[in-house]
C-alpha atoms as a PDB file:
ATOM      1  CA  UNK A   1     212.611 139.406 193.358  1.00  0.00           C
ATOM      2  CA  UNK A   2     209.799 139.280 190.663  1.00  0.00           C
ATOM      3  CA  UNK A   3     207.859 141.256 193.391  1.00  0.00           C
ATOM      4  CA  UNK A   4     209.945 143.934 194.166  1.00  0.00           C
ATOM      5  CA  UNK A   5     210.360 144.062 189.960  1.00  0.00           C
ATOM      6  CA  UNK A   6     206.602 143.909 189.857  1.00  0.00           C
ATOM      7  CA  UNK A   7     206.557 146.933 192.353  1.00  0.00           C
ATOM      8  CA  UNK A   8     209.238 149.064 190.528  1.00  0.00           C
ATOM      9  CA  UNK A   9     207.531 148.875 187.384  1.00  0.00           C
ATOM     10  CA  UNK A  10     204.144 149.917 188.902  1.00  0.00           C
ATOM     11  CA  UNK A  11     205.812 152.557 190.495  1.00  0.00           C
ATOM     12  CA  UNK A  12     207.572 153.579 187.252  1.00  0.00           C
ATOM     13  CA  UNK A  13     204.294 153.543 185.619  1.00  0.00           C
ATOM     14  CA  UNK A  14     202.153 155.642 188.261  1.00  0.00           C
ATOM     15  CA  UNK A  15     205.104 158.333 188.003  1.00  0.00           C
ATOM     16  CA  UNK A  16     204.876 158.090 184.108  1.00  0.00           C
ATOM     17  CA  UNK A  17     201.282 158.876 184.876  1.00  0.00           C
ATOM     18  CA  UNK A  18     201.730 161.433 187.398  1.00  0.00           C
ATOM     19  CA  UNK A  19     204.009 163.221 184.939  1.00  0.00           C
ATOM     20  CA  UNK A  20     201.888 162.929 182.216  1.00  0.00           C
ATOM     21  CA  UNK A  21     199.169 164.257 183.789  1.00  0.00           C
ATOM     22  CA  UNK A  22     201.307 167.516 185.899  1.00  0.00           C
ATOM     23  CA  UNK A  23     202.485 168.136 181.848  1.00  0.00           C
ATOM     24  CA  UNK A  24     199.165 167.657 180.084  1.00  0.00           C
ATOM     25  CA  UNK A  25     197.288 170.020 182.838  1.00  0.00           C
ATOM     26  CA  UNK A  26     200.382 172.660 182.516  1.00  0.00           C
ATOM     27  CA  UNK A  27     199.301 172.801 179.354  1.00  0.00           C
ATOM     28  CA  UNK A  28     195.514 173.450 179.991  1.00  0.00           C
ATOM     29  CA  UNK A  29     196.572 175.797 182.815  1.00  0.00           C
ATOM     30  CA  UNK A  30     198.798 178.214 180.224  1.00  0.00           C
ATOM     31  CA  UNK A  31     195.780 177.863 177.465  1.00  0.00           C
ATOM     32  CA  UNK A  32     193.968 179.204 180.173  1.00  0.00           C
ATOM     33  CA  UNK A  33     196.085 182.067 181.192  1.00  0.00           C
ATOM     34  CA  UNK A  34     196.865 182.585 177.991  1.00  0.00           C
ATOM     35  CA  UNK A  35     196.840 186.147 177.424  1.00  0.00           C
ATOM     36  CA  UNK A  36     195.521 187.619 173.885  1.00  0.00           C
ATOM     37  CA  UNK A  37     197.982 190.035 171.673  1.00  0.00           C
ATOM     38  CA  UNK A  38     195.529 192.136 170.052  1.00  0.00           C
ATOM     39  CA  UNK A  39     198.189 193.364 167.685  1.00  0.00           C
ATOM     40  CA  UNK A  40     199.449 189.265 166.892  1.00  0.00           C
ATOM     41  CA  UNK A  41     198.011 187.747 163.663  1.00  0.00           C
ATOM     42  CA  UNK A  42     194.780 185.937 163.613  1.00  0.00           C
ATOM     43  CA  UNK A  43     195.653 183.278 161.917  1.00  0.00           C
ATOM     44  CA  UNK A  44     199.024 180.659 162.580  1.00  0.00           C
ATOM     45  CA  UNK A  45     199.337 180.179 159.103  1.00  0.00           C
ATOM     46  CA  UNK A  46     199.907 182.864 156.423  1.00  0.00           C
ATOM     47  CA  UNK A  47     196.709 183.605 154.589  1.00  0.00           C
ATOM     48  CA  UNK A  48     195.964 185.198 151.204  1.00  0.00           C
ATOM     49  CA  UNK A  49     195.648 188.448 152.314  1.00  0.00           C
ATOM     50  CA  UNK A  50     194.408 190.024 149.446  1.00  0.00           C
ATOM     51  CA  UNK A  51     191.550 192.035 150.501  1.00  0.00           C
ATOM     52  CA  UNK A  52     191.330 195.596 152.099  1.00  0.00           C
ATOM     53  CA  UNK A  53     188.774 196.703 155.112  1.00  0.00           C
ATOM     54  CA  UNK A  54     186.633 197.929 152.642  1.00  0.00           C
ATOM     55  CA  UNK A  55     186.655 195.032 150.519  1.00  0.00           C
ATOM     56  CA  UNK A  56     185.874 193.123 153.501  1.00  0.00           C
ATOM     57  CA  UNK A  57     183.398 195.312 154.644  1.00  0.00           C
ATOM     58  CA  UNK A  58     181.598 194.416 151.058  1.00  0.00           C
ATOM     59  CA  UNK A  59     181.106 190.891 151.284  1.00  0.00           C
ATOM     60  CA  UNK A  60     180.035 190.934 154.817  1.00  0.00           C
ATOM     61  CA  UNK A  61     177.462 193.966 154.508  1.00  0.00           C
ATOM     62  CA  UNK A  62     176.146 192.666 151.180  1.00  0.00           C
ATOM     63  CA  UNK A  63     175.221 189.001 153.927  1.00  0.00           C
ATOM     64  CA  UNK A  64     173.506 190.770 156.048  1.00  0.00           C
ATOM     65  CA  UNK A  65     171.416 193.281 153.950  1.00  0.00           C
ATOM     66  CA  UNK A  66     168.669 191.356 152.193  1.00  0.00           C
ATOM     67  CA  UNK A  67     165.113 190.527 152.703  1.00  0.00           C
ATOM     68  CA  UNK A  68     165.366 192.028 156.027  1.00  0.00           C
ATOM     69  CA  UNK A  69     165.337 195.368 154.818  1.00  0.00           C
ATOM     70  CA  UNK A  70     162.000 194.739 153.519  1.00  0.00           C
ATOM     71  CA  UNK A  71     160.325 192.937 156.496  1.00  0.00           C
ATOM     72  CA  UNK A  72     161.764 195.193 159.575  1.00  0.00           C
ATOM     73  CA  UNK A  73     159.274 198.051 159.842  1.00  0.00           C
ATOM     74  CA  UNK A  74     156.885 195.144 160.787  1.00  0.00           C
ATOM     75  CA  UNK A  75     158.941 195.707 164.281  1.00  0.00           C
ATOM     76  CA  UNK A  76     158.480 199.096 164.348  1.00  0.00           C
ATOM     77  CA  UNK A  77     154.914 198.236 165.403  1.00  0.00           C
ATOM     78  CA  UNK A  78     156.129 197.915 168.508  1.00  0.00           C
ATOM     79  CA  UNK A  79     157.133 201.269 168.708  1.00  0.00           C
ATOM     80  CA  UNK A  80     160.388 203.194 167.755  1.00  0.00           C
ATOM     81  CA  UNK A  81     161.702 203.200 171.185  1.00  0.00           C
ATOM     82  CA  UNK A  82     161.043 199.379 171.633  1.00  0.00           C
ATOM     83  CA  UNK A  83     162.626 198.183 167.960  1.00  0.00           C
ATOM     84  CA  UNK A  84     165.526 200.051 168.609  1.00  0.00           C
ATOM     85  CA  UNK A  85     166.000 198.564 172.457  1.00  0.00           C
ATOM     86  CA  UNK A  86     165.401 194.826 170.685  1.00  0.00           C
ATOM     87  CA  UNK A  87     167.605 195.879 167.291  1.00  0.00           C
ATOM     88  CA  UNK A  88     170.537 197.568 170.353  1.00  0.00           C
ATOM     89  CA  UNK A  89     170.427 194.084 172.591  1.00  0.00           C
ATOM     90  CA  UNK A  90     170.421 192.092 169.881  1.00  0.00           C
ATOM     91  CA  UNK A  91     173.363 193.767 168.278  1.00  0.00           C
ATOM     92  CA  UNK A  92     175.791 194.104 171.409  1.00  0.00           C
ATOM     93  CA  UNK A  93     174.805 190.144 171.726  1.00  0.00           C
ATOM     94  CA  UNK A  94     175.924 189.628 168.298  1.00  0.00           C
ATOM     95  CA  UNK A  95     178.814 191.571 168.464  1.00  0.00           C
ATOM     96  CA  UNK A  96     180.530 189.559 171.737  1.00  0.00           C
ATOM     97  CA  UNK A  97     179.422 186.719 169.810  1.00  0.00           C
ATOM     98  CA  UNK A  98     181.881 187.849 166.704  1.00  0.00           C
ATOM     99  CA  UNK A  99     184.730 189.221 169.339  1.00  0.00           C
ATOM    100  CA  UNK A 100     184.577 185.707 171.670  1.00  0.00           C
ATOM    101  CA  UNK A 101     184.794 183.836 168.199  1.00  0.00           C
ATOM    102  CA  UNK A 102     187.423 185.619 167.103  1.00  0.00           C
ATOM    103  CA  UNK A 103     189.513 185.339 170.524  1.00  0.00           C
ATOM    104  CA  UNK A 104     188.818 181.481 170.449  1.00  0.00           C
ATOM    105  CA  UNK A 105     190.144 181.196 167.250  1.00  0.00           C
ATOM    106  CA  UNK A 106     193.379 182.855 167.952  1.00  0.00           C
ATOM    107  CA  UNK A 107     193.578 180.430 171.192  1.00  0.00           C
ATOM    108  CA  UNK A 108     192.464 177.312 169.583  1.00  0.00           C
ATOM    109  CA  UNK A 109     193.800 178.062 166.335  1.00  0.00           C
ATOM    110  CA  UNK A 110     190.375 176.822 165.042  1.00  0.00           C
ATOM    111  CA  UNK A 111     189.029 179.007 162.402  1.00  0.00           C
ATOM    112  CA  UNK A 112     185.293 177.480 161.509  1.00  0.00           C
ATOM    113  CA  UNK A 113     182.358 176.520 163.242  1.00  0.00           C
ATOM    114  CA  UNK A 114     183.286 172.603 163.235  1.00  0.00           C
ATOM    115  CA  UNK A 115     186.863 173.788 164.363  1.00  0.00           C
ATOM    116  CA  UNK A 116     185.278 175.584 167.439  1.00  0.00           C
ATOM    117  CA  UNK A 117     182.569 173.174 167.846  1.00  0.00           C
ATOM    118  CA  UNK A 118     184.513 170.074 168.218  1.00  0.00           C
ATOM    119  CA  UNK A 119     187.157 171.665 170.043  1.00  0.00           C
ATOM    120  CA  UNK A 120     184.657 172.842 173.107  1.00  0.00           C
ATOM    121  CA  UNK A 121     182.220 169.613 172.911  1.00  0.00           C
ATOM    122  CA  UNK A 122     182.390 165.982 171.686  1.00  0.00           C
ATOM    123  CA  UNK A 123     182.824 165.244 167.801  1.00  0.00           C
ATOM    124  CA  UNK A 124     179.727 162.960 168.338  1.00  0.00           C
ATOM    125  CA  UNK A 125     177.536 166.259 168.362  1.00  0.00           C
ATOM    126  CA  UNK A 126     178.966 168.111 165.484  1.00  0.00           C
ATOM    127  CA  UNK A 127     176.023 166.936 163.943  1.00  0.00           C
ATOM    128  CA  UNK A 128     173.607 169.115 166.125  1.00  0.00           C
ATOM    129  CA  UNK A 129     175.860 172.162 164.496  1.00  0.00           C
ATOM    130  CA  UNK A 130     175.449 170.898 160.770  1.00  0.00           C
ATOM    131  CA  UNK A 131     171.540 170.889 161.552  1.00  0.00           C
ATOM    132  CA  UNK A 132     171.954 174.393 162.422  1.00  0.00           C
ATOM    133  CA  UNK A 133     173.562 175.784 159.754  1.00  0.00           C
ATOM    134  CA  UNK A 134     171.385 173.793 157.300  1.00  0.00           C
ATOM    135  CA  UNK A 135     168.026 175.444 158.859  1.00  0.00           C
ATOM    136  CA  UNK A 136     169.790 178.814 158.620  1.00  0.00           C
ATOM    137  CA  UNK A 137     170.923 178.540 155.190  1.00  0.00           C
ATOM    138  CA  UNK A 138     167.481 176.518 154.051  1.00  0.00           C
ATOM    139  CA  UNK A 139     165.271 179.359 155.368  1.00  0.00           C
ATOM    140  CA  UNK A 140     167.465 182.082 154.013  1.00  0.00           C
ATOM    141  CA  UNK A 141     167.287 180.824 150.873  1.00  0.00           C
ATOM    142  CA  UNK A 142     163.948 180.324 150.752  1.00  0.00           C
ATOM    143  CA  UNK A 143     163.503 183.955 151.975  1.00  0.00           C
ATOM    144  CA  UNK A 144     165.317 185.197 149.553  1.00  0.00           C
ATOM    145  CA  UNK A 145     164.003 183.285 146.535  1.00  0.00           C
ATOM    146  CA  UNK A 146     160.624 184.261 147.848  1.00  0.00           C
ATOM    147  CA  UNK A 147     161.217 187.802 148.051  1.00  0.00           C
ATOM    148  CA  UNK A 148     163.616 188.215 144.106  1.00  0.00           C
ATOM    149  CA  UNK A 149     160.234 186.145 142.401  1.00  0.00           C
ATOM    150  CA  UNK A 150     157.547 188.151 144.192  1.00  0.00           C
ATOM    151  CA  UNK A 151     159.315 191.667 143.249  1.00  0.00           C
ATOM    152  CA  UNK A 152     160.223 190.828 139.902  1.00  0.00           C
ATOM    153  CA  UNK A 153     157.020 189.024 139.159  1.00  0.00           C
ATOM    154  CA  UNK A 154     155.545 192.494 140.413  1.00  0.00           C
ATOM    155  CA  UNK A 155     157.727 194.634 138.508  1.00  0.00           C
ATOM    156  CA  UNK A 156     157.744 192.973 135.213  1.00  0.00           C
ATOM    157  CA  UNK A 157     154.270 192.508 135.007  1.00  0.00           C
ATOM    158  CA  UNK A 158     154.089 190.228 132.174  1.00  0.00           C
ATOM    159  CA  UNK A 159     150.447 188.448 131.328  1.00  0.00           C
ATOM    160  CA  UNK A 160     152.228 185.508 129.607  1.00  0.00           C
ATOM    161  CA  UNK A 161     150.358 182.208 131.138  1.00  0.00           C
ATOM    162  CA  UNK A 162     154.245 181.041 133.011  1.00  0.00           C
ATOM    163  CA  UNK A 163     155.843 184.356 133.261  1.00  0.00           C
ATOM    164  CA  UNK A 164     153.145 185.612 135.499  1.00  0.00           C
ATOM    165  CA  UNK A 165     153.693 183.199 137.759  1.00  0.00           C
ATOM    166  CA  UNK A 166     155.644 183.943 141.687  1.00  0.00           C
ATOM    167  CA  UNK A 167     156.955 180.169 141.625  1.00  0.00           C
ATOM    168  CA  UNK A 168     158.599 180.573 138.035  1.00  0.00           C
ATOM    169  CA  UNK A 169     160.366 183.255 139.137  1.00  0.00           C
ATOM    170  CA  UNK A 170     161.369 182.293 142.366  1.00  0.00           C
ATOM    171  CA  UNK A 171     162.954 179.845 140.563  1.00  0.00           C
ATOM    172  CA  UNK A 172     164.700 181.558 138.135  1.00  0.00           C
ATOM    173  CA  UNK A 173     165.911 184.214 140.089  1.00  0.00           C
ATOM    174  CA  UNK A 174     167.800 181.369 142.648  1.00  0.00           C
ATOM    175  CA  UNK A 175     169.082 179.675 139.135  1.00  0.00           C
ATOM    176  CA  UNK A 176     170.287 182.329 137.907  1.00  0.00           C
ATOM    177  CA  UNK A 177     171.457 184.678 140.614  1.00  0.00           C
ATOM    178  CA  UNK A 178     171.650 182.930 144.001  1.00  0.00           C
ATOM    179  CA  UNK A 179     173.313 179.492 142.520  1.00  0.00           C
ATOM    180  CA  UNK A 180     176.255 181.390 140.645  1.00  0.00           C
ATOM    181  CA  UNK A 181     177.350 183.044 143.493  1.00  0.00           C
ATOM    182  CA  UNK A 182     178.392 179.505 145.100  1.00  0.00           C
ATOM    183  CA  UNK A 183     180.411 178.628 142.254  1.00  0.00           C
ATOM    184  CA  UNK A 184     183.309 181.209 142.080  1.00  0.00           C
ATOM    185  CA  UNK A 185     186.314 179.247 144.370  1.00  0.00           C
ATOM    186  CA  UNK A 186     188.265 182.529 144.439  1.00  0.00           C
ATOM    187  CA  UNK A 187     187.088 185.452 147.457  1.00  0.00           C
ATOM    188  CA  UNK A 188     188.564 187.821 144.959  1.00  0.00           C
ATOM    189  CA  UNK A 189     186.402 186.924 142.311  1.00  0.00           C
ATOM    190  CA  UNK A 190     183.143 187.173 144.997  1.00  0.00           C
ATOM    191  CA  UNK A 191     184.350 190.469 145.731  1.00  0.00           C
ATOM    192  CA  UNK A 192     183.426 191.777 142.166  1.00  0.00           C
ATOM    193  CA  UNK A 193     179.575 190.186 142.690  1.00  0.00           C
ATOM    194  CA  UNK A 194     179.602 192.067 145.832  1.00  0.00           C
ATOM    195  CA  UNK A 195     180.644 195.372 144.782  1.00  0.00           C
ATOM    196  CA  UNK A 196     178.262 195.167 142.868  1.00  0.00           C
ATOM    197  CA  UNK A 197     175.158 193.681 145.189  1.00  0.00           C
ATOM    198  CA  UNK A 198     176.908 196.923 147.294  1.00  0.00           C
ATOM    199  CA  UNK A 199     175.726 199.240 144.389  1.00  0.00           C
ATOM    200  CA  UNK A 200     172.281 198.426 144.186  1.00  0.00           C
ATOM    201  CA  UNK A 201     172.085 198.544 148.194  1.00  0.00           C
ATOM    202  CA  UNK A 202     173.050 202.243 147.668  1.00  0.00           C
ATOM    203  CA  UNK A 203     170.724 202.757 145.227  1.00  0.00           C
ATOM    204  CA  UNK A 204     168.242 200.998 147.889  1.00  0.00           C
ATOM    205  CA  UNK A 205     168.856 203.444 150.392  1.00  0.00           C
ATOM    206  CA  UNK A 206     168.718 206.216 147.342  1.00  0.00           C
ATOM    207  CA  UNK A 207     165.309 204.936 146.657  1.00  0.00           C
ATOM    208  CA  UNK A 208     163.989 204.506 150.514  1.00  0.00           C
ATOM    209  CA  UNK A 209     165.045 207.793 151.240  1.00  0.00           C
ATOM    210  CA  UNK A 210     163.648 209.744 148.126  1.00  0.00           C
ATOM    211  CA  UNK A 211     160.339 208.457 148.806  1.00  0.00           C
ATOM    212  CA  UNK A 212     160.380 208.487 152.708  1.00  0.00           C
ATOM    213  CA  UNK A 213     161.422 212.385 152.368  1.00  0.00           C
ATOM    214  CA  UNK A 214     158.623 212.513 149.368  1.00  0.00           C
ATOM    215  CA  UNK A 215     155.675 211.721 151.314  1.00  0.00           C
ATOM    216  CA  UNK A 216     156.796 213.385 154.408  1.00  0.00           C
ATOM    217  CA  UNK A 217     156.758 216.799 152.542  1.00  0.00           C
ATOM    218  CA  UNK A 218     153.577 215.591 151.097  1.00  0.00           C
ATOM    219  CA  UNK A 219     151.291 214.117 154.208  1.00  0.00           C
ATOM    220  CA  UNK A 220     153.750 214.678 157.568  1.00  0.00           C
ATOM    221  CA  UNK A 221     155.538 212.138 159.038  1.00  0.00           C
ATOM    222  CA  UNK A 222     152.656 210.266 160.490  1.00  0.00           C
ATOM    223  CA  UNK A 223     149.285 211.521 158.974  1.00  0.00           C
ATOM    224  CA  UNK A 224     147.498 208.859 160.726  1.00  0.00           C
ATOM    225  CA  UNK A 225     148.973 209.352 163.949  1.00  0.00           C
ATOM    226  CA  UNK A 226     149.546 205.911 164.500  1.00  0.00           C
ATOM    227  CA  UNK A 227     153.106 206.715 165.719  1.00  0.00           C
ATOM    228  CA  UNK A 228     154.256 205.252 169.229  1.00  0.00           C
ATOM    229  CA  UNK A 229     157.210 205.200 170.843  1.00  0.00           C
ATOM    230  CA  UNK A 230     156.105 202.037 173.321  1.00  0.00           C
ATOM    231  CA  UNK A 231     153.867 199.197 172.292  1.00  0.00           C
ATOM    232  CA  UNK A 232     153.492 195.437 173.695  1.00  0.00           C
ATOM    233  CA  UNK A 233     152.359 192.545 171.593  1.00  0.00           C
ATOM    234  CA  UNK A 234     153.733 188.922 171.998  1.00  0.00           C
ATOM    235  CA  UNK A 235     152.556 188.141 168.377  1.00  0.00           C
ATOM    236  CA  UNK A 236     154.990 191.157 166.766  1.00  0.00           C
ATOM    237  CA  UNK A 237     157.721 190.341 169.761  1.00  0.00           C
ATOM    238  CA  UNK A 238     158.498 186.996 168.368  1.00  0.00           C
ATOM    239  CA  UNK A 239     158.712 187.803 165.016  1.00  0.00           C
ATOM    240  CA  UNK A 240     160.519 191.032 165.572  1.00  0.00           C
ATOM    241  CA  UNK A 241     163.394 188.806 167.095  1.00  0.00           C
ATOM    242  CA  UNK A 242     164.125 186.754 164.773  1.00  0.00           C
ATOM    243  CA  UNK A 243     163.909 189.624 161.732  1.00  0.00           C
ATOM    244  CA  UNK A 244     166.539 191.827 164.049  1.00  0.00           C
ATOM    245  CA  UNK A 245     168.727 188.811 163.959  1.00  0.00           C
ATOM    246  CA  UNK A 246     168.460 188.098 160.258  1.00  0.00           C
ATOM    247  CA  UNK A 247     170.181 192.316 160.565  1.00  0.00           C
ATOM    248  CA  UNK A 248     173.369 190.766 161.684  1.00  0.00           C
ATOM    249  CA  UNK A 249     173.535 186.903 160.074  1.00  0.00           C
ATOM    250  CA  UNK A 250     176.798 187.647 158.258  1.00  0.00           C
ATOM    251  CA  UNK A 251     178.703 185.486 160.913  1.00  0.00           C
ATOM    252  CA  UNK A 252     178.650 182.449 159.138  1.00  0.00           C
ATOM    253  CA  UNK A 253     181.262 184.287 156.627  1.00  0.00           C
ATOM    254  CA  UNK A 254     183.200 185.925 159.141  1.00  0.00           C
ATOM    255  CA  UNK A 255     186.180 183.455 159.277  1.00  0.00           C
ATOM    256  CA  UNK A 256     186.120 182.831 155.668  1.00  0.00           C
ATOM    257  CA  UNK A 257     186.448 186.528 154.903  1.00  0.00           C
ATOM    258  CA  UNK A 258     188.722 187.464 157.610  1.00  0.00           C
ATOM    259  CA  UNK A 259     191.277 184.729 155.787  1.00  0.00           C
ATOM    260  CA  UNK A 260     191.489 187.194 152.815  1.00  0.00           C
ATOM    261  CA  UNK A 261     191.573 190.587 154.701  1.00  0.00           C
ATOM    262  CA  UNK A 262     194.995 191.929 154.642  1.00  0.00           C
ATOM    263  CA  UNK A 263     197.121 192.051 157.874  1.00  0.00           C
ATOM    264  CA  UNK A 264     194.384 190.604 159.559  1.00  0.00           C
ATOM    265  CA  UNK A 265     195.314 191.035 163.277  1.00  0.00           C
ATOM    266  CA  UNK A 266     192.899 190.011 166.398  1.00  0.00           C
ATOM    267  CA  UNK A 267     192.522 193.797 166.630  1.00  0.00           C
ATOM    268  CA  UNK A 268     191.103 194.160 163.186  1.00  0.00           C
ATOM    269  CA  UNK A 269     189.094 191.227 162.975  1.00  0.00           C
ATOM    270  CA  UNK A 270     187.300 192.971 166.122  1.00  0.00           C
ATOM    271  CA  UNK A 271     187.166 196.526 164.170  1.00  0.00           C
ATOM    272  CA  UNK A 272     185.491 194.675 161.241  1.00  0.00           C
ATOM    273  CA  UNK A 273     182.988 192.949 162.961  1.00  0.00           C
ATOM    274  CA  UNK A 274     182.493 196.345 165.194  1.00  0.00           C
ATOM    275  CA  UNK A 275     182.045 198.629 161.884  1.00  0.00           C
ATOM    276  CA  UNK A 276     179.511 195.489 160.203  1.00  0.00           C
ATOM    277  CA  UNK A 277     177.347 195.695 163.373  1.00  0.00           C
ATOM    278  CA  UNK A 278     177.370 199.294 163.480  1.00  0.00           C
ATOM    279  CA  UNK A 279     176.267 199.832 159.888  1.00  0.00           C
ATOM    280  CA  UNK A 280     173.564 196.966 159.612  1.00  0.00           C
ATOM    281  CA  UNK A 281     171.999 198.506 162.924  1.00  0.00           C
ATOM    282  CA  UNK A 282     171.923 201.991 161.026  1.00  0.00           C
ATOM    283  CA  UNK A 283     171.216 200.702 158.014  1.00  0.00           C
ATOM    284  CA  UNK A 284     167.798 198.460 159.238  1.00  0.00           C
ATOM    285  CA  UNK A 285     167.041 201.382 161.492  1.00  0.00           C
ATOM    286  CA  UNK A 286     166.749 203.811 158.966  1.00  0.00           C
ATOM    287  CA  UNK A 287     164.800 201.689 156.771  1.00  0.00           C
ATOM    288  CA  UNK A 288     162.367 200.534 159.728  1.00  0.00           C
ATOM    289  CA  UNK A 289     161.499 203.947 160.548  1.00  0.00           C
END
């Protein structure tokens, strides 16, 4: 008798098994078939909201336009033809990059990198993702910093012993503009800074353009005749790469502003990344050539 009870409770066990394990993997089969509602709501629970396109648009454009405006006509040595190719491939990359992020998020219902992260691969490595990030951010910083000293050590042009000096001002500059922008706790409030980071990339493009069309009425578009449309060199190749990707690095803010855009459906969460891409590609084209 204690072996036939011994039996029926494997038995009842295995079946517990077996029916925990049909249920579990009816559940990974409809996340798999799972079929995305363009039109549903991004996120599961109600979000702030309180941000429109544009507003959106702001924050993320005002990411990805910095230093790199500066350092991408060292692509164009390539050629015009070639940057563009690199600046076009590396764009529709980034751009299925944003759209598969935002579908897994609606799937998952995980809205951040960790979310993602530890939801496709073992918590263990979460650290490998941290690293990343902190090399990103590190080095942008330091671009940054690098770039606000030198120009307004440059433009100031003081002779007093410390104020002359790149490293004093590289310092200042991240003190006083880079470090305040991590304290506001509200997007709303960020969205002010931007607007007006937005401004003075208009009067960027104001100032790019007035000159470019300046000296072209003045010398010709390429006096020297150094203009190609193909070039090859592994030395500019390399570096061109990673300067087209700084063009679209806003993606680290994409979740965090997409919380705050209003009615923010899978379909415009797509539309926003699809306009950012768009305008960063025009934007570092125009001031490349």
């Amino acid at each position: 008798m204690e072996d036939q009870h011994d039996l029926s409770d494997i038995d009842n066990k295995s079946s517990y098994s077996t029916d925990t394990e049909n249920k579990s993997s009816s559940i990974d089969d409809k996340s798999d078939n799972q079929t995305i509602n363009f039109n549903a709501q991004l996120f599961e629970k109600e979000t702030t909201g309180d941000q429109s396109m544009f507003g959106a648009f702001v924050i993320l454009i005002n990411t990805a336009i910095g230093s790199g405006c500066l350092m991408v006509p060292y692509c164009y040595r390539l050629g015009i033809v070639s940057a563009l190719l690199i600046a076009i491939i590396i764009g529709i990359i980034t751009f299925s990059t944003f759209t598969m992020m935002i579908e897994a998020a609606f799937i998952t219902k995980k809205y951040d990198f960790r979310g993602l992260f530890t939801h496709l691969f073992n918590p263990k490595f979460i650290w490998v993702l941290d690293l990343f990030i902190f090399l990103v951010q590190i080095g942008s910083v330091m671009i940054y910093s690098n770039w606000d000293g030198v120009l307004v050590n440059r433009t100031l042009g003081l002779k007093i012993k410390v104020l002359n000096s790149d490293k004093f001002w590289n310092f200042a500059t991240t003190l006083l503009l880079a470090f305040p922008m991590t304290i506001p706790k509200s997007i709303a409030k960020l969205e002010i800074a931007s607007s007006v980071g937005f401004l003075l990339i208009l009067i960027l493009i104001s100032h790019s353009l007035y000159w470019l069309i300046k000296d072209v009425k003045e010398y010709g578009f390429d006096p020297n005749k150094e203009l190609t449309l193909f070039h090859w060199d592994i030395l500019i190749f390399i570096p061109a790469l990673g300067i087209n990707t700084m063009s679209y690095n806003c993606i680290i803010n994409l979740f965090p502003t997409l919380e705050h855009l209003r009615n923010c459906t899978v379909k415009r969460g797509i539309t926003l990344s699809g306009i950012i891409i768009t305008a960063c590609f025009f934007l570092y084209a125009t001031f490349g050539i």
